[in-house]
N, C-alpha and C. Protein backbone atom coordinates (compact mmCIF):
# COMPACT_ATOMS: atom_id res chain seq x y z
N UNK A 1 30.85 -11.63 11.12
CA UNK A 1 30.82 -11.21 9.73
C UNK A 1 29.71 -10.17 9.56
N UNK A 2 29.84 -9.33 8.40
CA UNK A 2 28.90 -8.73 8.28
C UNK A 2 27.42 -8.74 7.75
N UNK A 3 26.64 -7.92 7.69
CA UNK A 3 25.37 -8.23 6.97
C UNK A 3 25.40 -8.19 6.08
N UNK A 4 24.44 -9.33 5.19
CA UNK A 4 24.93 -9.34 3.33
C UNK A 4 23.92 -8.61 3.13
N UNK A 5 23.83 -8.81 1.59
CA UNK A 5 22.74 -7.90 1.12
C UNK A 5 21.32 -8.99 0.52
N UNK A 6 20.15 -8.51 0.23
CA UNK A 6 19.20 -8.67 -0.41
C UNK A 6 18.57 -8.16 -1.48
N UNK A 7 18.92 -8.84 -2.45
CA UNK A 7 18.57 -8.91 -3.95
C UNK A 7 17.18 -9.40 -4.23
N UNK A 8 16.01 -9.19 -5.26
CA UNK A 8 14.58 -9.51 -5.22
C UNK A 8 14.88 -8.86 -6.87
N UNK A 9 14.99 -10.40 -7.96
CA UNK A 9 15.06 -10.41 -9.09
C UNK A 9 13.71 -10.21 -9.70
N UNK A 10 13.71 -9.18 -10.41
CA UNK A 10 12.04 -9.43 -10.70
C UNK A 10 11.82 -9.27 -12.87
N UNK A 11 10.69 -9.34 -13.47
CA UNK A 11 11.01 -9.12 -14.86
C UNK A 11 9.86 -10.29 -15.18
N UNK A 12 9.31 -9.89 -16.53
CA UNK A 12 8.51 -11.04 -17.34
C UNK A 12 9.05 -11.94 -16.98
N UNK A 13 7.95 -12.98 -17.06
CA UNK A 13 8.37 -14.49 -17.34
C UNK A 13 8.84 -14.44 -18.18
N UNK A 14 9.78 -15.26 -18.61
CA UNK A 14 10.54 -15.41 -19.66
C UNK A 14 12.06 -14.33 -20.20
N UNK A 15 12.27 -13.44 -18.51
CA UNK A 15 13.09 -13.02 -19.62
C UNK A 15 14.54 -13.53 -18.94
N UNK A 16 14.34 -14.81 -17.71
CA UNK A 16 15.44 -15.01 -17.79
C UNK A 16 16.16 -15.24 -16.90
N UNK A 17 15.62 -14.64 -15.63
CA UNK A 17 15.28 -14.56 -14.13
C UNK A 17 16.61 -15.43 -13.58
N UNK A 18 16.09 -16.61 -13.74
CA UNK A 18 15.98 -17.87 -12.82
C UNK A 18 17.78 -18.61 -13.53
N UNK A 19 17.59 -18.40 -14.79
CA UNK A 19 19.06 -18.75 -15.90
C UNK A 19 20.23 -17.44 -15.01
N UNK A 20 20.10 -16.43 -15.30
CA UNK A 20 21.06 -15.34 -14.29
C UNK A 20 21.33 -15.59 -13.33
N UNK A 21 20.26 -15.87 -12.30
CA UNK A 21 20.48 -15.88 -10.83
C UNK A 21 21.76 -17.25 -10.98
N UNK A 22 21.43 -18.05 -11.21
CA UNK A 22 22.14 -19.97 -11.60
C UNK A 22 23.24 -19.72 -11.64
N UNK A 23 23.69 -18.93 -12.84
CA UNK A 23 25.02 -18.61 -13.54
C UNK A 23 25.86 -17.64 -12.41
N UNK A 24 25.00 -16.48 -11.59
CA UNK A 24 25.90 -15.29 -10.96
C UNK A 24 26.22 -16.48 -9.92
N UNK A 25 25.57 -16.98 -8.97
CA UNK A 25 25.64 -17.77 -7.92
C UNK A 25 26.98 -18.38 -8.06
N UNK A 26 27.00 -19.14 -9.75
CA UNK A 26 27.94 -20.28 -9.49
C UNK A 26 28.87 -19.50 -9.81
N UNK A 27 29.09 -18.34 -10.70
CA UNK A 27 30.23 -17.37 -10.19
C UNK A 27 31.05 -16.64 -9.53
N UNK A 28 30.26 -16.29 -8.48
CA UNK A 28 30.69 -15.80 -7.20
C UNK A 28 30.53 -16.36 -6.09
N UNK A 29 31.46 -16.32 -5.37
CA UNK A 29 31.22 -17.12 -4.02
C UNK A 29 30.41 -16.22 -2.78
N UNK A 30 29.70 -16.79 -2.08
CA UNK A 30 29.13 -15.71 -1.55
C UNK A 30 27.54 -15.31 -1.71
N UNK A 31 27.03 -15.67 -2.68
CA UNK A 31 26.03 -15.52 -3.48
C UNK A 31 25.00 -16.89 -3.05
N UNK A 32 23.95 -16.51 -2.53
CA UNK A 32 23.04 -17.61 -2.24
C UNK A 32 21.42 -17.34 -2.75
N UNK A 33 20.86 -18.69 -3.32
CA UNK A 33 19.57 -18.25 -4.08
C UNK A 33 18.62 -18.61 -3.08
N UNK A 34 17.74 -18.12 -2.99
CA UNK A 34 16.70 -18.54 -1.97
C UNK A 34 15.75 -19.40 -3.02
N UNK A 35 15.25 -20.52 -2.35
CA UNK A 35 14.94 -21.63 -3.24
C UNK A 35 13.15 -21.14 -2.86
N UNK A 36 12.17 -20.81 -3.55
CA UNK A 36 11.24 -20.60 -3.63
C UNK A 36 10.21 -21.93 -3.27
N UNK A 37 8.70 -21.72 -2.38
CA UNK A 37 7.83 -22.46 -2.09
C UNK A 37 7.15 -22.31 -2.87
N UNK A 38 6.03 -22.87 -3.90
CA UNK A 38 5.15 -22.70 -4.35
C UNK A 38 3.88 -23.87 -4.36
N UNK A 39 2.70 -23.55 -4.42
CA UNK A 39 1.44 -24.42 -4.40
C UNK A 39 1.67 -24.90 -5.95
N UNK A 40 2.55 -25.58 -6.20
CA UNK A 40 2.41 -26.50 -8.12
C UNK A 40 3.19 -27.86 -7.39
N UNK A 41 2.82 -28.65 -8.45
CA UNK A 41 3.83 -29.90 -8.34
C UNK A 41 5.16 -29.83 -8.42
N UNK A 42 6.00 -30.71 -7.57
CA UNK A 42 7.42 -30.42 -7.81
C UNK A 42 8.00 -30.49 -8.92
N UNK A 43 7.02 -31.62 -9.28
CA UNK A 43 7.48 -32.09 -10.83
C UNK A 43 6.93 -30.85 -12.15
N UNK A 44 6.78 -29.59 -11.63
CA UNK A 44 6.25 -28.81 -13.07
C UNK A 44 7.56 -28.52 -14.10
N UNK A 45 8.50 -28.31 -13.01
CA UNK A 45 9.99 -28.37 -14.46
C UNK A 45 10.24 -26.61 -13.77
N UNK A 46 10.76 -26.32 -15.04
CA UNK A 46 11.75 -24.80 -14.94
C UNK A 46 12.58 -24.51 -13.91
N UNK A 47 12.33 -23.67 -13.08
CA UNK A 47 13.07 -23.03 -11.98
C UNK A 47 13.24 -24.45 -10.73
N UNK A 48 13.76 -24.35 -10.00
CA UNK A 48 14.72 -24.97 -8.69
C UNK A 48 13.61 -24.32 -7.70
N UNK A 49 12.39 -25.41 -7.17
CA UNK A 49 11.35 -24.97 -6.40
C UNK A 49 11.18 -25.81 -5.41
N UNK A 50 10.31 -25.19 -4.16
CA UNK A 50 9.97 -26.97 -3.70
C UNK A 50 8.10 -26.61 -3.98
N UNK A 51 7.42 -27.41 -3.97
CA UNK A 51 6.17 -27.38 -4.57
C UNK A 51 5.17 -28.71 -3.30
N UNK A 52 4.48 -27.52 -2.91
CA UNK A 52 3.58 -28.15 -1.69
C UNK A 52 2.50 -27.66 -1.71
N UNK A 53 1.35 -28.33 -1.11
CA UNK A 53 0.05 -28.26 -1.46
C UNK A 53 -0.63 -27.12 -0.61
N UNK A 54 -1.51 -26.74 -0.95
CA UNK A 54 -2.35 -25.17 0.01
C UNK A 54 -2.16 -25.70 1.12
N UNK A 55 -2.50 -27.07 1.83
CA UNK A 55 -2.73 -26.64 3.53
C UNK A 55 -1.11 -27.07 4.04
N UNK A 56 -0.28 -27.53 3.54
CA UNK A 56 0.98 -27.44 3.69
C UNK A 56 1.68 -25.85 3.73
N UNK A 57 1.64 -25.14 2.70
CA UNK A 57 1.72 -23.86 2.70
C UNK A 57 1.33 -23.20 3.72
N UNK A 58 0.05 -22.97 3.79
CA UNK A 58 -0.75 -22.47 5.05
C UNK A 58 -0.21 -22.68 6.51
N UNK A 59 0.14 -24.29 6.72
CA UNK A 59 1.11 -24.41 7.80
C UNK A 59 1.82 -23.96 8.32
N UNK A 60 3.07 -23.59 6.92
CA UNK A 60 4.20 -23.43 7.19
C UNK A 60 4.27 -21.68 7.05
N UNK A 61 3.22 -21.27 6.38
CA UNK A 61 3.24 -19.62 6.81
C UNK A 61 2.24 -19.19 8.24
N UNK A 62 1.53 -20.07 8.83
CA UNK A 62 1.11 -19.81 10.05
C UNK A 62 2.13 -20.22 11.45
N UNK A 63 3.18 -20.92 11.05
CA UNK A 63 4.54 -21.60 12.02
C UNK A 63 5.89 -20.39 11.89
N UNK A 64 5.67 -18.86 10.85
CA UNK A 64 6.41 -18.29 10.88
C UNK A 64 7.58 -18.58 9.71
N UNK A 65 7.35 -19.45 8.73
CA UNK A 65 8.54 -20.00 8.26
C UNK A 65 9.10 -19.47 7.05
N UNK A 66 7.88 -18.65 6.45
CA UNK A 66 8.34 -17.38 5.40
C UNK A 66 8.27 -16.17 5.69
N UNK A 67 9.55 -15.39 4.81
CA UNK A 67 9.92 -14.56 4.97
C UNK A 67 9.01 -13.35 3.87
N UNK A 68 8.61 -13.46 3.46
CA UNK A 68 7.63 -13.24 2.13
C UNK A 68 6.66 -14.24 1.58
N UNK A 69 5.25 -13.65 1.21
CA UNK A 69 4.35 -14.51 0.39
C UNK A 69 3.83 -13.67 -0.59
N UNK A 70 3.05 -14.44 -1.37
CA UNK A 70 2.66 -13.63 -2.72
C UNK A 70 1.30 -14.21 -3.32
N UNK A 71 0.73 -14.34 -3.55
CA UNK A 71 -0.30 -15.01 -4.77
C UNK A 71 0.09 -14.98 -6.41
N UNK A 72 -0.06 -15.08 -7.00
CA UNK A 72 0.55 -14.78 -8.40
C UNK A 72 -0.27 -16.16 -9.15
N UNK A 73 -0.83 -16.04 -10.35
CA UNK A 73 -1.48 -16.99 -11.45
C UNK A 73 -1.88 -17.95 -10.82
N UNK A 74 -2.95 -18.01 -9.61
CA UNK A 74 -3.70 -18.63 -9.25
C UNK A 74 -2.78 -19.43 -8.51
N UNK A 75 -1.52 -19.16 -7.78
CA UNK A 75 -0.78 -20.05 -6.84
C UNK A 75 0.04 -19.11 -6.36
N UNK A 76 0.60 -19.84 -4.70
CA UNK A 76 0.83 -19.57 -3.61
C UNK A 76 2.73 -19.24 -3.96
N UNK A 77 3.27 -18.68 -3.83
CA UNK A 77 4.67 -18.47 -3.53
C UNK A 77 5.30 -17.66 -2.28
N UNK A 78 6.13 -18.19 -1.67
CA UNK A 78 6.91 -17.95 -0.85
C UNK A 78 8.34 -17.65 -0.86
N UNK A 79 9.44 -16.87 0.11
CA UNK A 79 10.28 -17.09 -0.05
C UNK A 79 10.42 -17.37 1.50
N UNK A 80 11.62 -18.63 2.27
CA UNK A 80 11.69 -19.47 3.11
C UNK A 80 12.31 -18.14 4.11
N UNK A 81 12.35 -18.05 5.96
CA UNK A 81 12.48 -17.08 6.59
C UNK A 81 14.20 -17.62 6.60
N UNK A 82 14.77 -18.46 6.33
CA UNK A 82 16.33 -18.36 6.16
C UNK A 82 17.32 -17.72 5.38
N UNK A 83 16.06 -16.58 4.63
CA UNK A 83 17.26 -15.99 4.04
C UNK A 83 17.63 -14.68 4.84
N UNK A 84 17.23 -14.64 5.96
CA UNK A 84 17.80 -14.01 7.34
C UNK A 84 19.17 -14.21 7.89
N UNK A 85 18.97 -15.79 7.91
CA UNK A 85 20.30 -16.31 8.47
C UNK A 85 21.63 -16.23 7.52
N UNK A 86 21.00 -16.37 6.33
CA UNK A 86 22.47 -16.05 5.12
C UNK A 86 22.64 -14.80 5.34
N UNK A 87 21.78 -13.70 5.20
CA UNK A 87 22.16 -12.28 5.16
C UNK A 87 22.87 -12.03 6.78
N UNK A 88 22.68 -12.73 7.35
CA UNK A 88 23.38 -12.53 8.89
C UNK A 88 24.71 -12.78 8.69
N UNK A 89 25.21 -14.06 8.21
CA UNK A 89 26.13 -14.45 7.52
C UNK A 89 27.04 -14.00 6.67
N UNK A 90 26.32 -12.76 6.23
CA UNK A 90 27.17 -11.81 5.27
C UNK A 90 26.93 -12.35 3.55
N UNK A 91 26.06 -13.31 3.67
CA UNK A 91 25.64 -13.76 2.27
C UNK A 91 25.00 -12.47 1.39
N UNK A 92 25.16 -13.17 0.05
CA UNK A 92 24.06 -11.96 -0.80
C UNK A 92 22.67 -12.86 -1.06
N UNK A 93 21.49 -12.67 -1.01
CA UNK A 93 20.69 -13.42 -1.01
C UNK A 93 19.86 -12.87 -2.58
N UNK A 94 19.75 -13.45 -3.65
CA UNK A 94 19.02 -13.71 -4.51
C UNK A 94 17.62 -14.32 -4.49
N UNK A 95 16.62 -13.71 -4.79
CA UNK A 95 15.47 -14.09 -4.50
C UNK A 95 14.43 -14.23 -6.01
N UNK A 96 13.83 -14.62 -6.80
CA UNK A 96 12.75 -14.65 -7.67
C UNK A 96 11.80 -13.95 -7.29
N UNK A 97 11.63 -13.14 -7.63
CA UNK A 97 10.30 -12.23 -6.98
C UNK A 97 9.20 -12.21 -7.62
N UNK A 98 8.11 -11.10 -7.25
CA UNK A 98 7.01 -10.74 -8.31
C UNK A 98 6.82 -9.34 -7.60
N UNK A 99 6.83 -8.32 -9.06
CA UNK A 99 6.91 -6.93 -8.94
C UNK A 99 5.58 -6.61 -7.81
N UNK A 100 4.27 -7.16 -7.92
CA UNK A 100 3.66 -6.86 -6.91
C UNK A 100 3.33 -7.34 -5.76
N UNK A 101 4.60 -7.89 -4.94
CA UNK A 101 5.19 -8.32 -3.88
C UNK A 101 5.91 -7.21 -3.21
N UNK A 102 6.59 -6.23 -4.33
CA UNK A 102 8.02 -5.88 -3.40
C UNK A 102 7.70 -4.69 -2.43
N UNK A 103 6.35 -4.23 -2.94
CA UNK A 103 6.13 -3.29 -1.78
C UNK A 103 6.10 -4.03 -0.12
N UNK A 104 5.52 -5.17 0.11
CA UNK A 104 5.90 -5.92 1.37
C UNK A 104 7.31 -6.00 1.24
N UNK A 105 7.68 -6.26 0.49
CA UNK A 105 9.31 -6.52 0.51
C UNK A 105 9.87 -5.64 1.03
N UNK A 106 10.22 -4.82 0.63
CA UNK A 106 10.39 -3.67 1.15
C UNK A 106 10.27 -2.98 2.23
N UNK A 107 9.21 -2.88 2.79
CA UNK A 107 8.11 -2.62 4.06
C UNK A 107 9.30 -3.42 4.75
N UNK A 108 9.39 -4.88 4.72
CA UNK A 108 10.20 -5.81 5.92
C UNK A 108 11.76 -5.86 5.45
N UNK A 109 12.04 -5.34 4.75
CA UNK A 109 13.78 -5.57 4.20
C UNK A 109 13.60 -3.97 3.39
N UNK A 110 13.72 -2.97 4.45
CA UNK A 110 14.23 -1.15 3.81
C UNK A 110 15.41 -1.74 2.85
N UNK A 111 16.31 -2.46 3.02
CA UNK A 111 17.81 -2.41 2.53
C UNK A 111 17.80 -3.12 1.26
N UNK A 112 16.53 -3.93 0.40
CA UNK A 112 16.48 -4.54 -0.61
C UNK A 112 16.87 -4.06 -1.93
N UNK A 113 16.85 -4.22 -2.41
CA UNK A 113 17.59 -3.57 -3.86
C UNK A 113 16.90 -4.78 -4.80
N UNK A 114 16.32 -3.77 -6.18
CA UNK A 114 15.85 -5.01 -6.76
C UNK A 114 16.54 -4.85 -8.95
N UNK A 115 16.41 -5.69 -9.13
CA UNK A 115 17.68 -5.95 -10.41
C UNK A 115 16.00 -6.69 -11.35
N UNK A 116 15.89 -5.62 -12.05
CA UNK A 116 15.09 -5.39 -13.36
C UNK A 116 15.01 -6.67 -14.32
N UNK A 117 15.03 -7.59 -14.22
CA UNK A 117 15.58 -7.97 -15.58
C UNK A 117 14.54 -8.08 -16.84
N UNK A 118 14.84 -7.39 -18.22
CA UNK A 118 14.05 -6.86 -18.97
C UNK A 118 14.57 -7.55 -20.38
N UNK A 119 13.49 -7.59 -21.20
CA UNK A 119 13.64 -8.71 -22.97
C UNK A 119 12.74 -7.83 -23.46
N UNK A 120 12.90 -7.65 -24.99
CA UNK A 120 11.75 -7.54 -25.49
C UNK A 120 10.67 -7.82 -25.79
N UNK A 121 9.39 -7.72 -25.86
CA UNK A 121 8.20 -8.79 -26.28
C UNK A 121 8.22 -10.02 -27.19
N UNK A 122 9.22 -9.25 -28.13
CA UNK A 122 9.58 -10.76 -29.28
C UNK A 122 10.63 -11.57 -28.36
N UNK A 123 11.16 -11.44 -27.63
CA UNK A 123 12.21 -12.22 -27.08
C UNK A 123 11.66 -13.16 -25.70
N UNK A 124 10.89 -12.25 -25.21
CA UNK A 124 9.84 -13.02 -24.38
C UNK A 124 9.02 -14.23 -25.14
N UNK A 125 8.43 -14.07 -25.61
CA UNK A 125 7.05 -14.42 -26.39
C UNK A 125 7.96 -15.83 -26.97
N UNK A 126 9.17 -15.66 -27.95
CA UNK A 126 10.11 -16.91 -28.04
C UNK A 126 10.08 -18.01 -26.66
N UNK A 127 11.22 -17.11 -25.99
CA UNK A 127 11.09 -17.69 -24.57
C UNK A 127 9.85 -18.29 -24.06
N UNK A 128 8.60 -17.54 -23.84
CA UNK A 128 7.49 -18.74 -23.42
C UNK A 128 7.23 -19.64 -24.14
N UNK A 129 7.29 -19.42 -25.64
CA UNK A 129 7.07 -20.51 -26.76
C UNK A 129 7.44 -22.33 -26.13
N UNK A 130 9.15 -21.72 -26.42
CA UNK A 130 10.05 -22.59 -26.35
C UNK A 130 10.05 -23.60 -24.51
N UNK A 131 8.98 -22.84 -23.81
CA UNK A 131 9.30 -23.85 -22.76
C UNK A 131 7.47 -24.49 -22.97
N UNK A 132 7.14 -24.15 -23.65
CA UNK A 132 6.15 -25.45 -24.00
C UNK A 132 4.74 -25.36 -23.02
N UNK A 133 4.92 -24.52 -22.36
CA UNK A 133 4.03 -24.75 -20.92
C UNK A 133 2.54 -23.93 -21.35
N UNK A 134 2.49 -22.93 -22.11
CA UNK A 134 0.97 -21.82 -22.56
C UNK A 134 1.18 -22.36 -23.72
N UNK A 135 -0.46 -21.95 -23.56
CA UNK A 135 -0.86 -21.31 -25.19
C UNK A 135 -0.55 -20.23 -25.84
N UNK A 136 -0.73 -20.26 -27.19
CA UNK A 136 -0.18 -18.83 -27.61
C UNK A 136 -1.07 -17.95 -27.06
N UNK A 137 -2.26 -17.79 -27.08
CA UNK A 137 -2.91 -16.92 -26.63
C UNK A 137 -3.12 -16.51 -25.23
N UNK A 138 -2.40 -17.84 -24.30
CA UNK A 138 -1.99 -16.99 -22.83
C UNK A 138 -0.66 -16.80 -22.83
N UNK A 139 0.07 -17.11 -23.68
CA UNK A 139 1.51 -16.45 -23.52
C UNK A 139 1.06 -15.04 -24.07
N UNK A 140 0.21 -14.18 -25.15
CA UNK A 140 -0.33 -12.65 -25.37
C UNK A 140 -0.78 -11.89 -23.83
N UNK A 141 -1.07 -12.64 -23.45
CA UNK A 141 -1.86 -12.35 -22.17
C UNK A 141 -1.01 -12.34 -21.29
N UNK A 142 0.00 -12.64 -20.88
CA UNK A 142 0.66 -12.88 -19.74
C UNK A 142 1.57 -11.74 -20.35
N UNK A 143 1.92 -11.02 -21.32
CA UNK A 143 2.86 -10.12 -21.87
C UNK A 143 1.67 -9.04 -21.57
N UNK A 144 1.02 -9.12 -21.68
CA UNK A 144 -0.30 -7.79 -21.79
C UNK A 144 -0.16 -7.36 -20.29
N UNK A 145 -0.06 -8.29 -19.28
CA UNK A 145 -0.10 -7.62 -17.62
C UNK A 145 0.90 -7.63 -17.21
N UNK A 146 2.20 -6.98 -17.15
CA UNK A 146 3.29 -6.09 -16.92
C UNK A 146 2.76 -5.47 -15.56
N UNK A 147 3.24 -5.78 -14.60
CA UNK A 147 2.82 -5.00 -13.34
C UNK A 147 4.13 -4.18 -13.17
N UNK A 148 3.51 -2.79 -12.96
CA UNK A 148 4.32 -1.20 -12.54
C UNK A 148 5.34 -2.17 -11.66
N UNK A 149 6.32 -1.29 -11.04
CA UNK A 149 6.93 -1.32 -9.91
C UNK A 149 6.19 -0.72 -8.71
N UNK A 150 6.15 -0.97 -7.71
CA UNK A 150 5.48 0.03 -6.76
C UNK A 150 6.29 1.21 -6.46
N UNK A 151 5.44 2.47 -6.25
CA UNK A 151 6.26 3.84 -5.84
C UNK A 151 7.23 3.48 -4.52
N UNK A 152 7.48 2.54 -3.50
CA UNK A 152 7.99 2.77 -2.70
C UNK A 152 9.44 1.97 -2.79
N UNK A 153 9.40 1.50 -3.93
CA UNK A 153 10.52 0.43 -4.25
C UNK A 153 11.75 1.61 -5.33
N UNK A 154 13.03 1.61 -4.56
CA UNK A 154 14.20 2.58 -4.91
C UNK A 154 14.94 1.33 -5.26
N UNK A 155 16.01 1.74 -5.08
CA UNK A 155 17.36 1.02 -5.48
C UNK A 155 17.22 -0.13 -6.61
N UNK A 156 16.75 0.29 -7.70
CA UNK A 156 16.28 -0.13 -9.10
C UNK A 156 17.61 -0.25 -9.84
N UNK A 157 18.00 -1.39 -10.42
CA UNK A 157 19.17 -1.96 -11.27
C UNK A 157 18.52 -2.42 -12.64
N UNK A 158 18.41 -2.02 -13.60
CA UNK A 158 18.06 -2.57 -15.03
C UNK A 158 19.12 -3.85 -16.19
N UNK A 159 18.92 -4.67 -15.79
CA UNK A 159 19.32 -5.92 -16.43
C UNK A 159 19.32 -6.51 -17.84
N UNK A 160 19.69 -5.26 -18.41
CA UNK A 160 18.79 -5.88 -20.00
C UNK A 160 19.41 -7.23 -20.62
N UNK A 161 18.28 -8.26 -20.75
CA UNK A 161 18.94 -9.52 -21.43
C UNK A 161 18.08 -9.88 -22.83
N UNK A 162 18.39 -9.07 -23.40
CA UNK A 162 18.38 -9.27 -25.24
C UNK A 162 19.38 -10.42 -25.80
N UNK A 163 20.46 -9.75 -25.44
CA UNK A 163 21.64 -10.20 -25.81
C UNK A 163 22.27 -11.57 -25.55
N UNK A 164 23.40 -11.98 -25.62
CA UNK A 164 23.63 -13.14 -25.17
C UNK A 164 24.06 -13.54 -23.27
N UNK A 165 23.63 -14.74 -23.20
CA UNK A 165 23.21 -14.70 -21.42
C UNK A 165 24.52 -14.58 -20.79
N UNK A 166 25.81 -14.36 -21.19
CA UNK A 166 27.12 -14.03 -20.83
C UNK A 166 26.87 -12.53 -20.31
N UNK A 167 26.30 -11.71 -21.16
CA UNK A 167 26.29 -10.28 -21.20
C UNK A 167 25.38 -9.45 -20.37
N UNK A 168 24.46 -10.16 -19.73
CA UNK A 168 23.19 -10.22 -18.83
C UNK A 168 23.89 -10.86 -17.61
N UNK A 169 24.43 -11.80 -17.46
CA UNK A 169 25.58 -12.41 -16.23
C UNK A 169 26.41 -11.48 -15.49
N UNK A 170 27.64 -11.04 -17.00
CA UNK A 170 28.37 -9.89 -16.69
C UNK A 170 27.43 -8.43 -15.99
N UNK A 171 26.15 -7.99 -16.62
CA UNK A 171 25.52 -6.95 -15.95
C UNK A 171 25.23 -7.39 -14.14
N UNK A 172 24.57 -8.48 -14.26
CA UNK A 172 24.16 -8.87 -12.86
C UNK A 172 25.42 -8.92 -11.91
N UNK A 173 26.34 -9.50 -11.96
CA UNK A 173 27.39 -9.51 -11.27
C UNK A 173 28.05 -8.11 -11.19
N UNK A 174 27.77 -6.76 -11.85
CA UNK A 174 28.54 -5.54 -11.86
C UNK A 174 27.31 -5.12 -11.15
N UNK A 175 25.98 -5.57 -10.97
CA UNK A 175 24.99 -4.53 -9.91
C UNK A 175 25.14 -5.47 -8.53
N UNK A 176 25.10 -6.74 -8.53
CA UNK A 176 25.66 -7.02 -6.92
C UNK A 176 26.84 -6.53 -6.59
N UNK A 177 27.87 -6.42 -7.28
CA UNK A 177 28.69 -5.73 -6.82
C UNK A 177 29.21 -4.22 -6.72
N UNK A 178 27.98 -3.23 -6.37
CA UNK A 178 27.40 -2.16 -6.68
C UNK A 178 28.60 -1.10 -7.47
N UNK A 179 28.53 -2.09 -9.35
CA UNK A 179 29.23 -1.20 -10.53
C UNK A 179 27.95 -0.22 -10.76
N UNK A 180 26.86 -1.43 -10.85
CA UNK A 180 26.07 -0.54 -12.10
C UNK A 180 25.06 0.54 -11.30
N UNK A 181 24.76 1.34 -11.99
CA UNK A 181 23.99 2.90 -11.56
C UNK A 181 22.78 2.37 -11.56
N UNK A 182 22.24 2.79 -10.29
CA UNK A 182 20.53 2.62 -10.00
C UNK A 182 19.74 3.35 -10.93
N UNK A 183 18.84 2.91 -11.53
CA UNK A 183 18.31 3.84 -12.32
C UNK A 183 16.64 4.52 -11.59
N UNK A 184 16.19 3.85 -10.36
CA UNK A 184 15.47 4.50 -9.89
C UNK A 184 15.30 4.60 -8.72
């Protein structure tokens, strides 16, 4: 079979990420999410994680076993080195990213392509509300640091999810299946 592709979803918290990826997956066949490592408890809620402690982490990125790492809000994220074997497979691999990751990304996967997904500040700012987890005044703050894209990151897909999450689904599924126009 052939080589699939690699997808690296990136966008505010809150605008949605993790709800898209869920929905395209269970729409298309073919479509595989890479289930993210992170240094939090398993039990923190939201996204589909596994959650292990610093020298566990450390382990398992000194044994070769991720394919990407990151730091981000004072914790460790990973993505697992099997999403090699899906893309070998001819899978599409969906990933959760963080915009100032993808320059490594990139660097080790030229062929990545990454899918924008973008809300407005009021639509964000709801969204963090409603999952209960900040304060208002670090949900201001976490909208205030918007990290650029890096200059070396192309094949840019813009995801806008304002709208209803059908219509943000329908976009994502027309840029894996290269409808929609790169915009950078």
């Amino acid at each position: 079979m052939s080589g699939g592709f690699l997808y690296a979803v990136v966008g505010a918290s809150g605008s949605g990420k993790d709800t898209l990826m869920r929905k395209v997956a269970a729409r298309r066949s073919g479509v595989v999410l890479a289930r993210r490592v992170i240094t939090r408890p398993g039990t923190a809620g939201g996204e589909d994680f596994e959650g292990v402690g610093e020298a566990e982490f450390a382990r398992r990125e000194g044994r070769g076993e991720f394919a990407l790492t990151w730091p981000a809000h004072g914790l460790r994220y990973a993505i697992p080195i099997s999403i090699e074997d899906e893309m070998a497979a001819g899978r599409t691999v969906l990933f959760n990213g963080s915009r100032a990751a993808l320059g490594e990304a990139v660097d080790r996967y030229p062929d990545l392509r990454v899918l924008l997904v973008t809300a407005s500040a009021q639509t964000l700012s709801h969204r963090l509300a409603d999952r209960g987890r900040e304060t208002p005044g670090a949900i201001e703050a976490r909208l205030a640091r918007a990290a650029p894209l890096p200059e070396q990151v192309r094949d840019v897909i813009e995801i806008p999810n304002d709208g209803t999450v059908q219509e943000a689904v329908e976009r994502m599924l027309a840029a894996i299946s290269h409808e929609e126009k790169i915009v950078r």
